[in-house]
PDB file of N, CA and C in Angstrom:
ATOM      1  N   UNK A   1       0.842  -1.178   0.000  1.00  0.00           N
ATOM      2  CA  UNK A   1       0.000   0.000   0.000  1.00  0.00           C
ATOM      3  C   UNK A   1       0.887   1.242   0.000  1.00  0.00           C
ATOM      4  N   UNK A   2       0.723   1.842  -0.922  1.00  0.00           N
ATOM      5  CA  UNK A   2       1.790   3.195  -1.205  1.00  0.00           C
ATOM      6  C   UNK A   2       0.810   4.501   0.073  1.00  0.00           C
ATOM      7  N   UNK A   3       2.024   5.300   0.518  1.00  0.00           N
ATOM      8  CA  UNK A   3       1.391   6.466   1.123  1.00  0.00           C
ATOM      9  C   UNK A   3       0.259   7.520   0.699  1.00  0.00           C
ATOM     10  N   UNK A   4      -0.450   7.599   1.515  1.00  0.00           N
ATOM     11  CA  UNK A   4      -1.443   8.230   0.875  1.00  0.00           C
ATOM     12  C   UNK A   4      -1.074   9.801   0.464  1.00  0.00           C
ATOM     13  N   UNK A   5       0.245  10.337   0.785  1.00  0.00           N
ATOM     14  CA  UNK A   5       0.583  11.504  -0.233  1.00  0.00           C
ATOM     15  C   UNK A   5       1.430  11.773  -1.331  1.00  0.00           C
ATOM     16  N   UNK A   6       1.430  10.186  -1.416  1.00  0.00           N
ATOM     17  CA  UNK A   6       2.974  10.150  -2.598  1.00  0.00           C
ATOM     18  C   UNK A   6       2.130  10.681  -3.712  1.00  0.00           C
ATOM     19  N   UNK A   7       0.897  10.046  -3.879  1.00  0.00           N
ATOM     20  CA  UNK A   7       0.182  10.675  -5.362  1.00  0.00           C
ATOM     21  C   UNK A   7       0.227   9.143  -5.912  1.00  0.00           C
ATOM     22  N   UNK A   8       0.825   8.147  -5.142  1.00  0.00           N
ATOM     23  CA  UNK A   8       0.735   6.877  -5.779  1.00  0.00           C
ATOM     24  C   UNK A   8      -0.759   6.164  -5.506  1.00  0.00           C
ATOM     25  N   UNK A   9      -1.328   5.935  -6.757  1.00  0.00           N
ATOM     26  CA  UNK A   9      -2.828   5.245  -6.762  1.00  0.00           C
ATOM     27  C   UNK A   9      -3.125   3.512  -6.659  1.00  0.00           C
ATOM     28  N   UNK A  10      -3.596   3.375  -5.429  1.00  0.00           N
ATOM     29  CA  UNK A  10      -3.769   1.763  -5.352  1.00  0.00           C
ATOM     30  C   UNK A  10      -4.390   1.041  -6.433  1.00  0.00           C
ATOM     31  N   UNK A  11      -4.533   0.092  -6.511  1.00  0.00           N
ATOM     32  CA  UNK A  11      -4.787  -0.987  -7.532  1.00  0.00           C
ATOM     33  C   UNK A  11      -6.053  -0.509  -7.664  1.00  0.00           C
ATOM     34  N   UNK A  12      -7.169  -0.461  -7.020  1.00  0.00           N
ATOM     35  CA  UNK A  12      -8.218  -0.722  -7.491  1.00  0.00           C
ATOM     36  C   UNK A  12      -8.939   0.794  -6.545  1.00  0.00           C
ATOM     37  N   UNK A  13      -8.708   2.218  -6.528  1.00  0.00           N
ATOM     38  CA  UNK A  13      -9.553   2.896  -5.924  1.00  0.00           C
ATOM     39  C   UNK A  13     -10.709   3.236  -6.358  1.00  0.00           C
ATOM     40  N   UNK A  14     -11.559   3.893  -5.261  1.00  0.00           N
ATOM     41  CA  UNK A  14     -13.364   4.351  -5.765  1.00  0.00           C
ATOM     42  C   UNK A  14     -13.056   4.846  -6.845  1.00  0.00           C
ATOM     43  N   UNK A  15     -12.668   6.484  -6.887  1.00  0.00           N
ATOM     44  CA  UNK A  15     -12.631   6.858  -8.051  1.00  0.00           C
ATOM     45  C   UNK A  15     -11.099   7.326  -8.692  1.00  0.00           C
ATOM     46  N   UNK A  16     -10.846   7.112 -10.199  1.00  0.00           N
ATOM     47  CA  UNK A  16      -9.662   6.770 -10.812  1.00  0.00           C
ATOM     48  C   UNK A  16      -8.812   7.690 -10.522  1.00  0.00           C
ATOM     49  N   UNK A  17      -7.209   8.020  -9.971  1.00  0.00           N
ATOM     50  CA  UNK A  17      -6.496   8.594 -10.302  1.00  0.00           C
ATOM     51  C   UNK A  17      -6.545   9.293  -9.276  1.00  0.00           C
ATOM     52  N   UNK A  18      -7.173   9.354  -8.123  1.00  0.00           N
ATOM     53  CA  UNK A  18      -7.087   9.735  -6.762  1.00  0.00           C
ATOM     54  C   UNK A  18      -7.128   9.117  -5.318  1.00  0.00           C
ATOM     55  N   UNK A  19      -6.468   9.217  -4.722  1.00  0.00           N
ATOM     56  CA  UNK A  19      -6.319   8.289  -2.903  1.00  0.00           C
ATOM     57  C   UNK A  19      -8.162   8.733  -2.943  1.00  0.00           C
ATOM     58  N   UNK A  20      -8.467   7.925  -2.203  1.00  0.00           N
ATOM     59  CA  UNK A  20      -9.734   8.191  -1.413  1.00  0.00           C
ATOM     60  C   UNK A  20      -9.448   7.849   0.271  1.00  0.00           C
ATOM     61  N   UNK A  21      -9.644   8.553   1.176  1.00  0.00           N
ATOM     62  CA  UNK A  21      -9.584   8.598   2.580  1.00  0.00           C
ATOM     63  C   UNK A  21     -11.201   9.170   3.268  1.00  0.00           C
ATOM     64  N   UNK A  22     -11.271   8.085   4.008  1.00  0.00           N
ATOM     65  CA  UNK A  22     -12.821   8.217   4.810  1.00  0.00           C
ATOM     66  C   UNK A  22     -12.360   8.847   6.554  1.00  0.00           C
ATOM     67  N   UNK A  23     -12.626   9.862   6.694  1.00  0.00           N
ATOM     68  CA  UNK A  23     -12.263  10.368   8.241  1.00  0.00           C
ATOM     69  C   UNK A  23     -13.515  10.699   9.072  1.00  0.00           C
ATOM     70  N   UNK A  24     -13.674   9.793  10.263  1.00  0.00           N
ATOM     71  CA  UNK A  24     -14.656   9.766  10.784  1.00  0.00           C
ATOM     72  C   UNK A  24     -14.178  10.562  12.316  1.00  0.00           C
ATOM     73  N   UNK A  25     -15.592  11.018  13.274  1.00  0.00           N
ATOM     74  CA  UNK A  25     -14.817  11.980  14.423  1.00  0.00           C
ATOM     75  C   UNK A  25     -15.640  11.314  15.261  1.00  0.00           C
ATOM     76  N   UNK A  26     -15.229  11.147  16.231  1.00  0.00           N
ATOM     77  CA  UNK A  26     -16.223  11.080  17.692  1.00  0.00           C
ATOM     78  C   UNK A  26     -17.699  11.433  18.018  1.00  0.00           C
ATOM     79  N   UNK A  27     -18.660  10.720  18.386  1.00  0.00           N
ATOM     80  CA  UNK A  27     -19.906  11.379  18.461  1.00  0.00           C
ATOM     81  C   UNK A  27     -20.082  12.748  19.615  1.00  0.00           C
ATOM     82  N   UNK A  28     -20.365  13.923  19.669  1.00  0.00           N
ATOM     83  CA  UNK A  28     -20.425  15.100  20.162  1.00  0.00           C
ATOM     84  C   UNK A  28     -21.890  14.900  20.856  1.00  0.00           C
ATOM     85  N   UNK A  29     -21.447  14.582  22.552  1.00  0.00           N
ATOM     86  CA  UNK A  29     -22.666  13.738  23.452  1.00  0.00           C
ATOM     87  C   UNK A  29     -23.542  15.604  23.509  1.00  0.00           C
ATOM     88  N   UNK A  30     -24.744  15.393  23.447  1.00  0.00           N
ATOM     89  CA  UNK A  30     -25.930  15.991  23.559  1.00  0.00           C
ATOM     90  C   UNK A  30     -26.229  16.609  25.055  1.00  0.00           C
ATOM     91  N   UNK A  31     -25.641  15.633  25.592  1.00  0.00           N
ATOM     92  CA  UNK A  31     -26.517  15.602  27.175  1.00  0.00           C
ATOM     93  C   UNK A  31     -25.140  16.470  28.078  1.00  0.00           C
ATOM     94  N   UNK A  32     -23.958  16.675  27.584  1.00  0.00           N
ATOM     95  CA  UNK A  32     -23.094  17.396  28.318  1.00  0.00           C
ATOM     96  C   UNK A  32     -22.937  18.854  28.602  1.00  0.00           C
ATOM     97  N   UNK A  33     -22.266  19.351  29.039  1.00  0.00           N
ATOM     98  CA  UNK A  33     -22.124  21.219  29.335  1.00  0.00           C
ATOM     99  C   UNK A  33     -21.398  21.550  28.050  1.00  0.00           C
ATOM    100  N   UNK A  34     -21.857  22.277  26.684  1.00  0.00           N
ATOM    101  CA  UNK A  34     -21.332  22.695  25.782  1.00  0.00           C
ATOM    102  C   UNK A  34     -19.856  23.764  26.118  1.00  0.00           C
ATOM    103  N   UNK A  35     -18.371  23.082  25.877  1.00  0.00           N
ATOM    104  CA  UNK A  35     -16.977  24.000  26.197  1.00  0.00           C
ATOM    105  C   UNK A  35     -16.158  23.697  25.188  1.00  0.00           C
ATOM    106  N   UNK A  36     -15.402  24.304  24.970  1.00  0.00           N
ATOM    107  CA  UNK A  36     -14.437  24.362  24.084  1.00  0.00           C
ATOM    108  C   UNK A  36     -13.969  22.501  24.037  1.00  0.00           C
ATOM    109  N   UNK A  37     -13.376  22.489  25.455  1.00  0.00           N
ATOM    110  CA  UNK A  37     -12.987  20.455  24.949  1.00  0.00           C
ATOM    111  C   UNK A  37     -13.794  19.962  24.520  1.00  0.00           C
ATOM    112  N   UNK A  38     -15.345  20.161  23.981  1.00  0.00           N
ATOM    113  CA  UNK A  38     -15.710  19.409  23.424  1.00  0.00           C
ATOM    114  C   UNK A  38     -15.738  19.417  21.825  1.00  0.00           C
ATOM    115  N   UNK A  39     -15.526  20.618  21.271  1.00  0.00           N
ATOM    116  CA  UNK A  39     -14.868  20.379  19.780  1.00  0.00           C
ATOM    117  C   UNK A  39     -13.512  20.377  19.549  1.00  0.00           C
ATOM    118  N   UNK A  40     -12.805  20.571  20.888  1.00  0.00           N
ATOM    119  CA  UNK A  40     -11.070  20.023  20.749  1.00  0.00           C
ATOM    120  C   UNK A  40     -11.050  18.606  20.472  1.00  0.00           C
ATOM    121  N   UNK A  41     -12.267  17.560  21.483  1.00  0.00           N
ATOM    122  CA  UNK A  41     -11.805  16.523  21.674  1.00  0.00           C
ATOM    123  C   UNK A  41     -12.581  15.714  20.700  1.00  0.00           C
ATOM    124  N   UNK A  42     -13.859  16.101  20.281  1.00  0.00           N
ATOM    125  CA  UNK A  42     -14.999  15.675  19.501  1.00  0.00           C
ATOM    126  C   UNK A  42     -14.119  16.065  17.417  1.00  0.00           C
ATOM    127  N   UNK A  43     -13.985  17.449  17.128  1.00  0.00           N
ATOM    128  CA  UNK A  43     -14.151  17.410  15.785  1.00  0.00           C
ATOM    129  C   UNK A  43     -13.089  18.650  15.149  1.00  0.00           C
ATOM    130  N   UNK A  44     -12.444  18.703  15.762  1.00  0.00           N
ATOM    131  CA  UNK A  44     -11.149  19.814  15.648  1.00  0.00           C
ATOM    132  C   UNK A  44     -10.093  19.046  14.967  1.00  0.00           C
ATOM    133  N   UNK A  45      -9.179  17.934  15.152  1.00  0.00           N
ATOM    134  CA  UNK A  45      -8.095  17.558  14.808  1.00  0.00           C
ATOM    135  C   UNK A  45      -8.619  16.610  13.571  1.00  0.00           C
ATOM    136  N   UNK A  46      -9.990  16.076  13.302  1.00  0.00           N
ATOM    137  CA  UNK A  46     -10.631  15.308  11.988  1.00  0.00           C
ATOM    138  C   UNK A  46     -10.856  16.221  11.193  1.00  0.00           C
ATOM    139  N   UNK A  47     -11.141  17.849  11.632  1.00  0.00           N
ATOM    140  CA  UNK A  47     -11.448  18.116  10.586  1.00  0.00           C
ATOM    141  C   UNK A  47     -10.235  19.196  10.044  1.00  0.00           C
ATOM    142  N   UNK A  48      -8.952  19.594  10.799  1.00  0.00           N
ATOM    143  CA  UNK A  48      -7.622  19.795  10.556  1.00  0.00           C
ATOM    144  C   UNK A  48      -7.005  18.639   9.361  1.00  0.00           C
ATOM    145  N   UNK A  49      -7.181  17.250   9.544  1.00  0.00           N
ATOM    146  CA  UNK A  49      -6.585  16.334   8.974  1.00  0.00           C
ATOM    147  C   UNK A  49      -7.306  16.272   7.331  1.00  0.00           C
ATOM    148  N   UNK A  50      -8.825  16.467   8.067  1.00  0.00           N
ATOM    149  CA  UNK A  50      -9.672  16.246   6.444  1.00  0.00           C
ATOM    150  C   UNK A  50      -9.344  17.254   4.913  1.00  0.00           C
ATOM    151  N   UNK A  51      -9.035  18.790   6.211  1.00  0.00           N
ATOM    152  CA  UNK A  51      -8.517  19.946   4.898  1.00  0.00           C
ATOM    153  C   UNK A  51      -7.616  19.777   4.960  1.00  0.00           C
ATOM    154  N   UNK A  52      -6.039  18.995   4.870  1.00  0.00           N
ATOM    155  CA  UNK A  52      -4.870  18.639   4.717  1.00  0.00           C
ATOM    156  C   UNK A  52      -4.881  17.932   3.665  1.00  0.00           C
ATOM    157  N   UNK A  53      -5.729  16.763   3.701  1.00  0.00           N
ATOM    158  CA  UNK A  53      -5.850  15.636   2.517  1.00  0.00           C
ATOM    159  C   UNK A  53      -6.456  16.552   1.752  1.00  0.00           C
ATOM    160  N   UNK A  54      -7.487  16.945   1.506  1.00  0.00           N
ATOM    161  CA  UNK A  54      -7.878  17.657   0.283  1.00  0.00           C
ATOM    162  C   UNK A  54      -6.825  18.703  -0.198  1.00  0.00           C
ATOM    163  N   UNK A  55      -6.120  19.827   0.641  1.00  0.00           N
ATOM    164  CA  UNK A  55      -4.736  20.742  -0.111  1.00  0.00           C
ATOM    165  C   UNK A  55      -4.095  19.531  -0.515  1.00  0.00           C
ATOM    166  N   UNK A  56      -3.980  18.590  -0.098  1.00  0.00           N
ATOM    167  CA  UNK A  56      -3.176  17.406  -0.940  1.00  0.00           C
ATOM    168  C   UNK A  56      -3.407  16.774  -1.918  1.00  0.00           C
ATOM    169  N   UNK A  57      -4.610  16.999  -2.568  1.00  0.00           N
ATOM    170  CA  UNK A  57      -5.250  16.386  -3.944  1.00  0.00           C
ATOM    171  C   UNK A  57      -5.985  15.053  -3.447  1.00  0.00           C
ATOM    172  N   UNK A  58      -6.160  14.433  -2.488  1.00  0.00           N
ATOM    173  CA  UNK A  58      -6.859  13.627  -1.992  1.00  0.00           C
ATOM    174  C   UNK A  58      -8.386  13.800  -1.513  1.00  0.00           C
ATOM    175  N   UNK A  59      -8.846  12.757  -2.174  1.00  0.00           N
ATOM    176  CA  UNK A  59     -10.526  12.906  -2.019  1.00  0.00           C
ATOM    177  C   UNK A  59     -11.100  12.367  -0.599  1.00  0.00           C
ATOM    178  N   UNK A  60     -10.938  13.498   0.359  1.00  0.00           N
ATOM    179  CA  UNK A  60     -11.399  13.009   1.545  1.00  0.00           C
ATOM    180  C   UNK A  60     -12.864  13.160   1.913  1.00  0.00           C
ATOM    181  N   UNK A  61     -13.361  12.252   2.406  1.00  0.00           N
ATOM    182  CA  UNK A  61     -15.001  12.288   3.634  1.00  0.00           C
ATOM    183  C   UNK A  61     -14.897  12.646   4.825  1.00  0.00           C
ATOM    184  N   UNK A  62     -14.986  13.510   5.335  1.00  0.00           N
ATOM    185  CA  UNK A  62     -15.580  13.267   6.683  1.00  0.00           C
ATOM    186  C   UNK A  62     -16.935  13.678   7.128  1.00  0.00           C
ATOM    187  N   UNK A  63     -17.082  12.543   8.138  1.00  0.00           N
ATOM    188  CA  UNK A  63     -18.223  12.519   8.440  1.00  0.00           C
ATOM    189  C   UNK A  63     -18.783  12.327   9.759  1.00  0.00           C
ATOM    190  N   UNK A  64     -19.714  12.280  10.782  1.00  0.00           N
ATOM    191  CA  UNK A  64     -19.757  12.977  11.694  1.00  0.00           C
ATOM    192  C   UNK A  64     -21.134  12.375  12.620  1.00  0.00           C
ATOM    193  N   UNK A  65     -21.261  11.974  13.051  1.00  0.00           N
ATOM    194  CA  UNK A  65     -23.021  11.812  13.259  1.00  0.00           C
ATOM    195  C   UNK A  65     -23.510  12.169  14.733  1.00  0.00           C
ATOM    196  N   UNK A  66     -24.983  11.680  15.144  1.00  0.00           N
ATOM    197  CA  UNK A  66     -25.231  12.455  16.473  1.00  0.00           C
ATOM    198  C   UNK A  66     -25.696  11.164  17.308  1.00  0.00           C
ATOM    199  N   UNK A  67     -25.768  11.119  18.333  1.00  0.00           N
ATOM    200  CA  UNK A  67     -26.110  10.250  19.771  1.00  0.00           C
ATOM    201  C   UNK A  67     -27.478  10.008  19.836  1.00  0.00           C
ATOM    202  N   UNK A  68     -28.175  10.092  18.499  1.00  0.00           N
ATOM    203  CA  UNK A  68     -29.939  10.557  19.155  1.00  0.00           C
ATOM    204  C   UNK A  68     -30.464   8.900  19.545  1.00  0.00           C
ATOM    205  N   UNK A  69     -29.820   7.819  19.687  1.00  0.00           N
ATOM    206  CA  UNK A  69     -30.056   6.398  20.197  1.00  0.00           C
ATOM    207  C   UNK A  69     -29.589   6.451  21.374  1.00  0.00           C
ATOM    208  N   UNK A  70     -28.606   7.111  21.971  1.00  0.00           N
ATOM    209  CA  UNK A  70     -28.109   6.635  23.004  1.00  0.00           C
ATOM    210  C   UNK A  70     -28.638   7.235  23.974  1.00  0.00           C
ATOM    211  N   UNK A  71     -28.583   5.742  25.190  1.00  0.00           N
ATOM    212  CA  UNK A  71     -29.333   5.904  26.361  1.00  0.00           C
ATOM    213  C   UNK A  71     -29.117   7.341  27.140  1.00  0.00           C
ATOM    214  N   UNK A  72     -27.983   7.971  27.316  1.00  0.00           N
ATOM    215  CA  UNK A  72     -27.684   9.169  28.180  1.00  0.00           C
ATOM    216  C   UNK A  72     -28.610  10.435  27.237  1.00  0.00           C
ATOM    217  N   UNK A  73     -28.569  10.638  26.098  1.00  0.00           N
ATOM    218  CA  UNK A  73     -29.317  11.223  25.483  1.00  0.00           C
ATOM    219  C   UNK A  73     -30.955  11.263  25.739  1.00  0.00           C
ATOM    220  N   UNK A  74     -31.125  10.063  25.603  1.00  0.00           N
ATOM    221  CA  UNK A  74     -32.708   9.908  25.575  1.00  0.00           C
ATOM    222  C   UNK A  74     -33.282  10.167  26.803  1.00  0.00           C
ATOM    223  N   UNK A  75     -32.473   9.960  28.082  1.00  0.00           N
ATOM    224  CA  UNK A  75     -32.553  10.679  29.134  1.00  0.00           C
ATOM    225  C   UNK A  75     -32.798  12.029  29.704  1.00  0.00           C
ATOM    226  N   UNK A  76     -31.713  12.603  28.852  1.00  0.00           N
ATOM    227  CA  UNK A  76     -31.704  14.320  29.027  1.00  0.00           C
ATOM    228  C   UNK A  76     -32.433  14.821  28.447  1.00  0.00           C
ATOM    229  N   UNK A  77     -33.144  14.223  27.474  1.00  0.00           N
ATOM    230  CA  UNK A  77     -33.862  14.652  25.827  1.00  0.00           C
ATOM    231  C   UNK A  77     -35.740  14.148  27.430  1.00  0.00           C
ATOM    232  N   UNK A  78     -35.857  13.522  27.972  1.00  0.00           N
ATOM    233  CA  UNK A  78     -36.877  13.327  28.895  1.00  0.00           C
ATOM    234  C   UNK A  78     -37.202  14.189  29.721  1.00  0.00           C
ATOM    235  N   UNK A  79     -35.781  14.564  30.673  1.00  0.00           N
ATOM    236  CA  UNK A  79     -35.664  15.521  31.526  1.00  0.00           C
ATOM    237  C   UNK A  79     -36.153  17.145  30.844  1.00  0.00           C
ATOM    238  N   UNK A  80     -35.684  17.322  30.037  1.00  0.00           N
ATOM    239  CA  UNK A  80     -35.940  18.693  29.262  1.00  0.00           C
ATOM    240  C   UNK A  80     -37.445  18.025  28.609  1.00  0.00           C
ATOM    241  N   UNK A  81     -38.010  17.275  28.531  1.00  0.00           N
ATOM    242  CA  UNK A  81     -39.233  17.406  27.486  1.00  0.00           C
ATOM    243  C   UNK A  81     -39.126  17.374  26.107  1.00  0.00           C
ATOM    244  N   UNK A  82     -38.418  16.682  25.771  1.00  0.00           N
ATOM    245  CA  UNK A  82     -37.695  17.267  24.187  1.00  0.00           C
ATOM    246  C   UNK A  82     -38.003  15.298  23.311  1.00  0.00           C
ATOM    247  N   UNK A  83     -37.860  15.415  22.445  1.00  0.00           N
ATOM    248  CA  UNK A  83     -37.584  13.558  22.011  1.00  0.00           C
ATOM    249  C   UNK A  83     -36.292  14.136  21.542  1.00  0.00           C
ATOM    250  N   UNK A  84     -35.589  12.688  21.598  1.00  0.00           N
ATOM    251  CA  UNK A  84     -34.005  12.894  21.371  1.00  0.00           C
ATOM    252  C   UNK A  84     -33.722  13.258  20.351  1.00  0.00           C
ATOM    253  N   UNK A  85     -34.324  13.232  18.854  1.00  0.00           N
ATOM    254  CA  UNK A  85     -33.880  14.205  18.135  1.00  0.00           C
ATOM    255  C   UNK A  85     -33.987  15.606  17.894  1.00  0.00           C
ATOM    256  N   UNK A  86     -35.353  16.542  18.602  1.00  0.00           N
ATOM    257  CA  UNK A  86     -35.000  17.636  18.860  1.00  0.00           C
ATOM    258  C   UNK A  86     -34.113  18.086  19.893  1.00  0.00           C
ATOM    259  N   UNK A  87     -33.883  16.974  20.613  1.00  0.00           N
ATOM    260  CA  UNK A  87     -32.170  17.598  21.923  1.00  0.00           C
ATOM    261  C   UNK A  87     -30.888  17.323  21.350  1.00  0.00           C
ATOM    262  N   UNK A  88     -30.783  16.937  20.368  1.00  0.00           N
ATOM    263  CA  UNK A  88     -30.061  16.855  18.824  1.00  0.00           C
ATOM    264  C   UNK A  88     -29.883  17.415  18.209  1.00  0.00           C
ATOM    265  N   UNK A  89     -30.972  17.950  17.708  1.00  0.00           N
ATOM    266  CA  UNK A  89     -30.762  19.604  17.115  1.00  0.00           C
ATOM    267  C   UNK A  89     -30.586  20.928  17.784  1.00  0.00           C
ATOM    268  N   UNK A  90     -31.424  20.468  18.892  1.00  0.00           N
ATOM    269  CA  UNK A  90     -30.970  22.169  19.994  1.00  0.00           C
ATOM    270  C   UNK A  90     -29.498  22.394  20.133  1.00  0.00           C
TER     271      UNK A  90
END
C-alpha cells in the first residue's frame, strides 16, 4: 500500500487517479455542558486532517453523526421534554 501523499494510486480505488480517505470523528454527546474540549476533543483535529488531505489532492469524507439512540441522550432529551432528536438539534 503506497502512502497516501505520494500521489501513488492503489490498484483498485473508488474513483480513478485519486487516494480516497474516509475520516470519521467522535460522536459530540448531547446531554453534556457545551466547552471548548468538546470540539477540541470531539471534531477539531478530523477536521484539521480532512482539509490537509484535500490541499493534498486527496478525495477526503468526513463525516460525523449524532447520539440521538443513546441511552444518556434519551434521558436528558426526557428531563428537558424534548424527544431525542430535537435535543439533537438544539
Amino acid at each position: 500500500m503506497a502512502d497516501i501523499f505520494t500521489g501513488d494510486v492503489p490498484k483498485s480505488p473508488k474513483l480513478p487517479g485519486k487516494r480516497n480517505i474516509l475520516i470519521t470523528s467522535d460522536l459530540p454527546y448531547v446531554n453534556n455542558v457545551t466547552h471548548l474540549g468538546n470540539i477540541i476533543g470531539c471534531v477539531l483535529s478530523e477536521d484539521v486532517f480532512a482539509r490537509f488531505c484535500r490541499l493534498r489532492g486527496c478525495n477526503a469524507v468526513y463525516i460525523c453523526g449524532t447520539d440521538e439512540y443513546g441511552t444518556a441522550t434519551e434521558t436528558k432529551a426526557l428531563e428537558e421534554n424534548y424527544t431525542p432528536k430535537e435535543m439533537c438539534d438544539k
